[in-house]
C-alpha atoms as a PDB file:
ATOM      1  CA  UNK A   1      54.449  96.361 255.584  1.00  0.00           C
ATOM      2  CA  UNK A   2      58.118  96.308 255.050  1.00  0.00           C
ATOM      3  CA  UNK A   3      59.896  93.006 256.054  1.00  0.00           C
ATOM      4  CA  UNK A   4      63.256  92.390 256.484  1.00  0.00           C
ATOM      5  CA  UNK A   5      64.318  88.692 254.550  1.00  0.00           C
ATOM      6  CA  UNK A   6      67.506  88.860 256.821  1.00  0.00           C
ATOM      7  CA  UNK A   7      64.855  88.625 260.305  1.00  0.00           C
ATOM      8  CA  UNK A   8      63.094  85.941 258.092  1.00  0.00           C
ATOM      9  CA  UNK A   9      66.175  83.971 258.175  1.00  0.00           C
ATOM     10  CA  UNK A  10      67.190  84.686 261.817  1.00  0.00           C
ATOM     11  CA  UNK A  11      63.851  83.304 262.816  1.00  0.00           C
ATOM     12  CA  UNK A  12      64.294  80.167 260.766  1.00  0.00           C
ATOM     13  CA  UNK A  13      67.673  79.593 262.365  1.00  0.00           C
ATOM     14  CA  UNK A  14      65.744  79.910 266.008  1.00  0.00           C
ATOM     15  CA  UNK A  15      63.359  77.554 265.000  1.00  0.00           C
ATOM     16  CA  UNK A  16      65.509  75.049 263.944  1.00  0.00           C
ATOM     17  CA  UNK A  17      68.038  74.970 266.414  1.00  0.00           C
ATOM     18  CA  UNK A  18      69.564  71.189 266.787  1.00  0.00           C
ATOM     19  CA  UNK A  19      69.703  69.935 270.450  1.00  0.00           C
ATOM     20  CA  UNK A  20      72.848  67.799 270.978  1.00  0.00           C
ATOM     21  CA  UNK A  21      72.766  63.711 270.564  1.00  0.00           C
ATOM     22  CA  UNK A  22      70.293  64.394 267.449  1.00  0.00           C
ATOM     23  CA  UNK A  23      70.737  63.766 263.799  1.00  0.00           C
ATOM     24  CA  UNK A  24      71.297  66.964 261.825  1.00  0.00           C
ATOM     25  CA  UNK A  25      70.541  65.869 258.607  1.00  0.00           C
ATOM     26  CA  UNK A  26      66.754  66.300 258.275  1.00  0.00           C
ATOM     27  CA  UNK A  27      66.877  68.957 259.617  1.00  0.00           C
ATOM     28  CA  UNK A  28      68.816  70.519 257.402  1.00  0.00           C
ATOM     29  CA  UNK A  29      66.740  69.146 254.498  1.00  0.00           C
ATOM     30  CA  UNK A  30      63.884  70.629 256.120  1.00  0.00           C
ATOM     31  CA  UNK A  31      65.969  73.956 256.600  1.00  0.00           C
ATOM     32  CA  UNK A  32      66.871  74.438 253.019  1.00  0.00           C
ATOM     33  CA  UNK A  33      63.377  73.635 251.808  1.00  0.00           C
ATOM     34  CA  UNK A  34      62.293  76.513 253.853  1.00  0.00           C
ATOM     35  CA  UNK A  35      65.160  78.891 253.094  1.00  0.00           C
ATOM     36  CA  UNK A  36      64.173  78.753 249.573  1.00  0.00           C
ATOM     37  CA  UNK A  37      60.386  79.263 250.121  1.00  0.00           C
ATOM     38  CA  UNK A  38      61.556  82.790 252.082  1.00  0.00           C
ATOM     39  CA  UNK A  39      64.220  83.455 249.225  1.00  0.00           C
ATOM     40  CA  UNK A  40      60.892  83.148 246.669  1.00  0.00           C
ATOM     41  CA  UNK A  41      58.812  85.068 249.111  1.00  0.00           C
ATOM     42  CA  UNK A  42      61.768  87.820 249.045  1.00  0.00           C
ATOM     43  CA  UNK A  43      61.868  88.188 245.399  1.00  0.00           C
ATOM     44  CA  UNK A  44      57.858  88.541 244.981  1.00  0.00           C
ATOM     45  CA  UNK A  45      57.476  91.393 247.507  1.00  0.00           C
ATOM     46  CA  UNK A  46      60.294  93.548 245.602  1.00  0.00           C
ATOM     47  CA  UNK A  47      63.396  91.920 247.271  1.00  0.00           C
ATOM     48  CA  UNK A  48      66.114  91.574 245.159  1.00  0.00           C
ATOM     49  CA  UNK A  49      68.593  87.979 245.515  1.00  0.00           C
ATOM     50  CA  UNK A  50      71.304  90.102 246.010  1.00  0.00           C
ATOM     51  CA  UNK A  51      69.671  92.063 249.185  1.00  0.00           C
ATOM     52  CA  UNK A  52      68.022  89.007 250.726  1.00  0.00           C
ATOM     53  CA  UNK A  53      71.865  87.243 250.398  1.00  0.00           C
ATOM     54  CA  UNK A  54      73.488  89.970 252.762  1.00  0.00           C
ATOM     55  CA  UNK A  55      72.904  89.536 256.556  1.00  0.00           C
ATOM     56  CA  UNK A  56      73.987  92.839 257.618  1.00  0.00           C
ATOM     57  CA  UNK A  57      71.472  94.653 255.068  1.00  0.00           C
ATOM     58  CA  UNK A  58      73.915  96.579 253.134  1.00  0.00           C
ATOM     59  CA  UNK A  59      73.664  97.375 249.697  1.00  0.00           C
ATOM     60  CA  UNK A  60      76.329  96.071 247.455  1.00  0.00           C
ATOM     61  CA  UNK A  61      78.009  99.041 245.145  1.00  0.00           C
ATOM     62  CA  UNK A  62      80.409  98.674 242.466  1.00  0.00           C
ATOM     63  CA  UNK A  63      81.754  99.524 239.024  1.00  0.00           C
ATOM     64  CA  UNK A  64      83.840  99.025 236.304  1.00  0.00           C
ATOM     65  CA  UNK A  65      84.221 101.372 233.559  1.00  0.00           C
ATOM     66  CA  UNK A  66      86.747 102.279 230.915  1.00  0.00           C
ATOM     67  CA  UNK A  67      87.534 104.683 227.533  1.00  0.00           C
ATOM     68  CA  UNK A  68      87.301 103.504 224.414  1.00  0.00           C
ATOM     69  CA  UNK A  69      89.389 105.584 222.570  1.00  0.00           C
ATOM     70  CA  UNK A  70      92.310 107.667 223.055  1.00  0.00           C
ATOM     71  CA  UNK A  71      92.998 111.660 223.473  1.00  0.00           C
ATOM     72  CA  UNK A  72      96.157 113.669 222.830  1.00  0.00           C
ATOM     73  CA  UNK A  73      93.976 116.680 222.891  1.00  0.00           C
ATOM     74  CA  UNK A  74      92.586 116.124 226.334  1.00  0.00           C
ATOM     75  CA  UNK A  75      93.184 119.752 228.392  1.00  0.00           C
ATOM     76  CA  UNK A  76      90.748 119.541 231.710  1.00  0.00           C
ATOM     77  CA  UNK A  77      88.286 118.593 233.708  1.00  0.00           C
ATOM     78  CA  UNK A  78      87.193 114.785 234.960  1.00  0.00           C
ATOM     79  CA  UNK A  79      87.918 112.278 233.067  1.00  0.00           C
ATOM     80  CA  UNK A  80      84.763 110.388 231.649  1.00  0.00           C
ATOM     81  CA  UNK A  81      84.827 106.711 231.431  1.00  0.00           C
ATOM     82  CA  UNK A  82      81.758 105.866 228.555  1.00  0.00           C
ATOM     83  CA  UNK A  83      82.588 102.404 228.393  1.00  0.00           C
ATOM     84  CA  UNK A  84      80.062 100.759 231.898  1.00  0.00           C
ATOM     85  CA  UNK A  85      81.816  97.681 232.225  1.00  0.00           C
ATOM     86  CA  UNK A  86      79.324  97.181 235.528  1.00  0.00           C
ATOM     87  CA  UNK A  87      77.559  99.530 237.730  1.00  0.00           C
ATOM     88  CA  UNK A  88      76.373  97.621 240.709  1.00  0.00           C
ATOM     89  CA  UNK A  89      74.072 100.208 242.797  1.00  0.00           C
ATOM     90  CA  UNK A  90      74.218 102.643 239.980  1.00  0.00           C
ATOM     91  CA  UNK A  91      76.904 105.012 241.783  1.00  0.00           C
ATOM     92  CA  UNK A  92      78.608 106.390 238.241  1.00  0.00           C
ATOM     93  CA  UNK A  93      77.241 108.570 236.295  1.00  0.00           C
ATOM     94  CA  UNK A  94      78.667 108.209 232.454  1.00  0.00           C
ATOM     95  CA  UNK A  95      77.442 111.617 231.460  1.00  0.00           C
ATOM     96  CA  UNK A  96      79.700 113.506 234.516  1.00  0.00           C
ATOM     97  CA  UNK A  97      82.118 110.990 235.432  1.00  0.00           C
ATOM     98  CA  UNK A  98      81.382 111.206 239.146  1.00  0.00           C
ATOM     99  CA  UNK A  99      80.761 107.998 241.006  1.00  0.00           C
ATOM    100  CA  UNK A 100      78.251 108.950 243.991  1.00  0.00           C
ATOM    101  CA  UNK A 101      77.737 107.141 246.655  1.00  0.00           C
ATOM    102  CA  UNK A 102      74.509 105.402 246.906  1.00  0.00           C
ATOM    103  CA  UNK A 103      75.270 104.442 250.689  1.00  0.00           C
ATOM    104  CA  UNK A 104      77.830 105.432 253.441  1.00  0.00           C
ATOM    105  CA  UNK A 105      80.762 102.808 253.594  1.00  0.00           C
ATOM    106  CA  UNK A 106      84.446 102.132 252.664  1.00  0.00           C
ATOM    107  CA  UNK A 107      85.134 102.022 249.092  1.00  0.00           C
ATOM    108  CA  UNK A 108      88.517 101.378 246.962  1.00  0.00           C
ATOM    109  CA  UNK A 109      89.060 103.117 244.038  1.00  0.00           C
ATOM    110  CA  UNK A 110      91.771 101.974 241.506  1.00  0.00           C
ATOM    111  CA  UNK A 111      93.400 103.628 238.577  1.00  0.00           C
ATOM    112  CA  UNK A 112      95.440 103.063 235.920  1.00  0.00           C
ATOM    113  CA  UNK A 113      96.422 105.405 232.892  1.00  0.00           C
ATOM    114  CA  UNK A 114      99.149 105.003 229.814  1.00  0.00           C
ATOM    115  CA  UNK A 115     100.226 108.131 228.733  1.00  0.00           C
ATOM    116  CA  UNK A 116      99.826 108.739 224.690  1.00  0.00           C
ATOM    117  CA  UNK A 117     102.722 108.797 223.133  1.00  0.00           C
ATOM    118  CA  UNK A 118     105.173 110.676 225.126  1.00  0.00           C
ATOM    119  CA  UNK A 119     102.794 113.587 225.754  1.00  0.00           C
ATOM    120  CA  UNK A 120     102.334 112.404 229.724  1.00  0.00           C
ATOM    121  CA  UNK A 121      99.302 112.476 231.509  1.00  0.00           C
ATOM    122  CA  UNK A 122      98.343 113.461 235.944  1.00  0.00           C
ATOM    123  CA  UNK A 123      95.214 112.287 237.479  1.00  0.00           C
ATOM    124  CA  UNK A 124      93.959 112.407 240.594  1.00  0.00           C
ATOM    125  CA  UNK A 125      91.195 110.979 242.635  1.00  0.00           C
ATOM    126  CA  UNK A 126      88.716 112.957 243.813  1.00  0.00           C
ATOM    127  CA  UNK A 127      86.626 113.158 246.813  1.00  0.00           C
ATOM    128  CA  UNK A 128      84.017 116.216 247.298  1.00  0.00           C
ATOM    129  CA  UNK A 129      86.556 117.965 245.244  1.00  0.00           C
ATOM    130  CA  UNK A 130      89.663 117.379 247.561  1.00  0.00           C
ATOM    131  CA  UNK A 131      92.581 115.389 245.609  1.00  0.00           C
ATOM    132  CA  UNK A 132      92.943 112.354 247.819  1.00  0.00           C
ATOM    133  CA  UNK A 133      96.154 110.705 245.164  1.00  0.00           C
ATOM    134  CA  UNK A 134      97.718 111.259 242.080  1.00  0.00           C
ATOM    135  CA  UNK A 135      98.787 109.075 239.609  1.00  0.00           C
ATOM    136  CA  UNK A 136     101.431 109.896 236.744  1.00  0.00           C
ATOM    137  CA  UNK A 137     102.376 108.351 232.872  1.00  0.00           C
ATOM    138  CA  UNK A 138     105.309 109.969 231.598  1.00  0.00           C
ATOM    139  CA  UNK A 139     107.916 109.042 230.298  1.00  0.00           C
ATOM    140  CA  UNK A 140     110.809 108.882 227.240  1.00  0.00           C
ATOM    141  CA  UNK A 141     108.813 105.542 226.292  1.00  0.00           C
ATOM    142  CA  UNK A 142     105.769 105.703 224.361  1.00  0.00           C
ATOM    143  CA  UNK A 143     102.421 104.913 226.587  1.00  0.00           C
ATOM    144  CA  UNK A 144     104.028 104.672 230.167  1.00  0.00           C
ATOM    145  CA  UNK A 145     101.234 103.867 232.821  1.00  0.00           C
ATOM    146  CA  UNK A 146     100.325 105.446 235.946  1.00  0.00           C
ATOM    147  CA  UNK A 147      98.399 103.979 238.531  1.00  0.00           C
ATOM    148  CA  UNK A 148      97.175 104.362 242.277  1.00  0.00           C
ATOM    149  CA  UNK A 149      94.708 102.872 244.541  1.00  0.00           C
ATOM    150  CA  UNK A 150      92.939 105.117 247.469  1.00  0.00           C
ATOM    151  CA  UNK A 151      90.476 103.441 250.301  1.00  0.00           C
ATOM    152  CA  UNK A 152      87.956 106.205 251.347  1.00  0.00           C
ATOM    153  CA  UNK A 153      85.187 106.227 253.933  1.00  0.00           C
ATOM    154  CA  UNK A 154      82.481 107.565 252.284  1.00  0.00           C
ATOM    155  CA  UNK A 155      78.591 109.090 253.111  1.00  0.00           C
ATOM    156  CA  UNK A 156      76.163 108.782 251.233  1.00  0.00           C
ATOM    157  CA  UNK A 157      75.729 111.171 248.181  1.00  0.00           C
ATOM    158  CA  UNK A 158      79.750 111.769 248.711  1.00  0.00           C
ATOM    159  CA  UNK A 159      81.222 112.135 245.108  1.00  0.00           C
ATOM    160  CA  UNK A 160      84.369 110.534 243.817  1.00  0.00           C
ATOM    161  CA  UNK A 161      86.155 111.182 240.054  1.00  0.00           C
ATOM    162  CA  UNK A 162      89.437 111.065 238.064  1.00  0.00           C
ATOM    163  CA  UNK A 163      90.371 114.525 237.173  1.00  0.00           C
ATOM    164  CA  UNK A 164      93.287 115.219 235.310  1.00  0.00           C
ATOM    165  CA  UNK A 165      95.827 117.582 236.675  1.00  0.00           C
ATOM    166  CA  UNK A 166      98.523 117.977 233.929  1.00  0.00           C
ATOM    167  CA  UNK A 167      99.523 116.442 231.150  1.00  0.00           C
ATOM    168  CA  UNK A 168      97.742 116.735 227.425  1.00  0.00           C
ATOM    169  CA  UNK A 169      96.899 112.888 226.152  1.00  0.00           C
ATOM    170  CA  UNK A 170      95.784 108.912 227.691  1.00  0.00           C
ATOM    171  CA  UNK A 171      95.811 106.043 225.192  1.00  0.00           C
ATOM    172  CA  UNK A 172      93.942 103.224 224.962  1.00  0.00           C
ATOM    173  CA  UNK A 173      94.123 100.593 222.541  1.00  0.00           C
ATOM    174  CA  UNK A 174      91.374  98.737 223.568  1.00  0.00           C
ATOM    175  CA  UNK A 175      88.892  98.111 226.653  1.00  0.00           C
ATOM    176  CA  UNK A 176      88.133  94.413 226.449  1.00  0.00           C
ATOM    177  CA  UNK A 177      90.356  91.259 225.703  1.00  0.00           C
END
């Protein structure tokens, strides 16, 4: 039997609804007590914390990724970030590059590039193969950066990457502080 730990907590907040004139307070104590018995109850039938913690019952998806070394050879194709910095909801795939989506919903997508040394570099962002923006390093200056941001409404098992457009080289001196 599947159970939702979001109608769990709806029917606790029915039950201890707080008439006016009354003292809240052990109420609340007796609230939370309860609250954590159904968070416990949500973990040991396969819940996980961050499921039971979102009313609306949506999956949280996100990720972080970045190179780890540079390219001044780099001619086509999507740019592969092997450097999982996070990968909430396991949407991005290391091997392709291609974030899919594990469920419909808006998502922002960020971007930023430096160019490697004065070669210049074009990406774009990707959706089901359609550009969506471009981002540009290039420059007289050694490692000029390029960045963009696109919000996209996406369904599930859409695919989003960073494919590079023109340009030969990115640089990165390193992914962490």
């Amino acid at each position: 039997m599947k159970t939702s730990c979001g109608f769990l907590i709806a029917l606790l907040f029915n039950v201890y609804t707080i008439t006016a004139g009354k003292d809240a307070k052990p109420v609340l104590e007796e609230f939370k007590k309860d609250y954590s018995s159904i968070m416990e109850a949500c973990k040991a039938v396969g819940f996980v914390r961050d499921n039971c913690s979102t009313r609306d019952g949506n999956r949280k998806v996100a990720f972080t990724a970045a190179v780890t070394s540079p390219s001044n050879t780099w001619n086509s194709g999507n740019l592969i970030f092997n450097r999982i910095i996070s990968n909430l909801g396991n949407g991005y795939n290391r091997r392709t590059g291609v974030f899919t989506a594990p469920v419909a919903g808006t998502y922002v997508f960020y971007v930023s590039v430096n160019e490697y040394s004065k070669l210049g570099i074009g990406l774009e962002i990707v959706l089901n193969n359609v550009s969506k923006v471009r981002l540009l390093g290039y420059s007289d200056s050694v490692h000029q950066t390029g960045t963009n941001m696109v919000v996209l409404n996406l369904q599930k098992n859409d695919g989003v990457c960073v494919r590079r457009y023109w340009g030969k080289g990115y640089y990165t001196y390193s992914d962490t502080p």
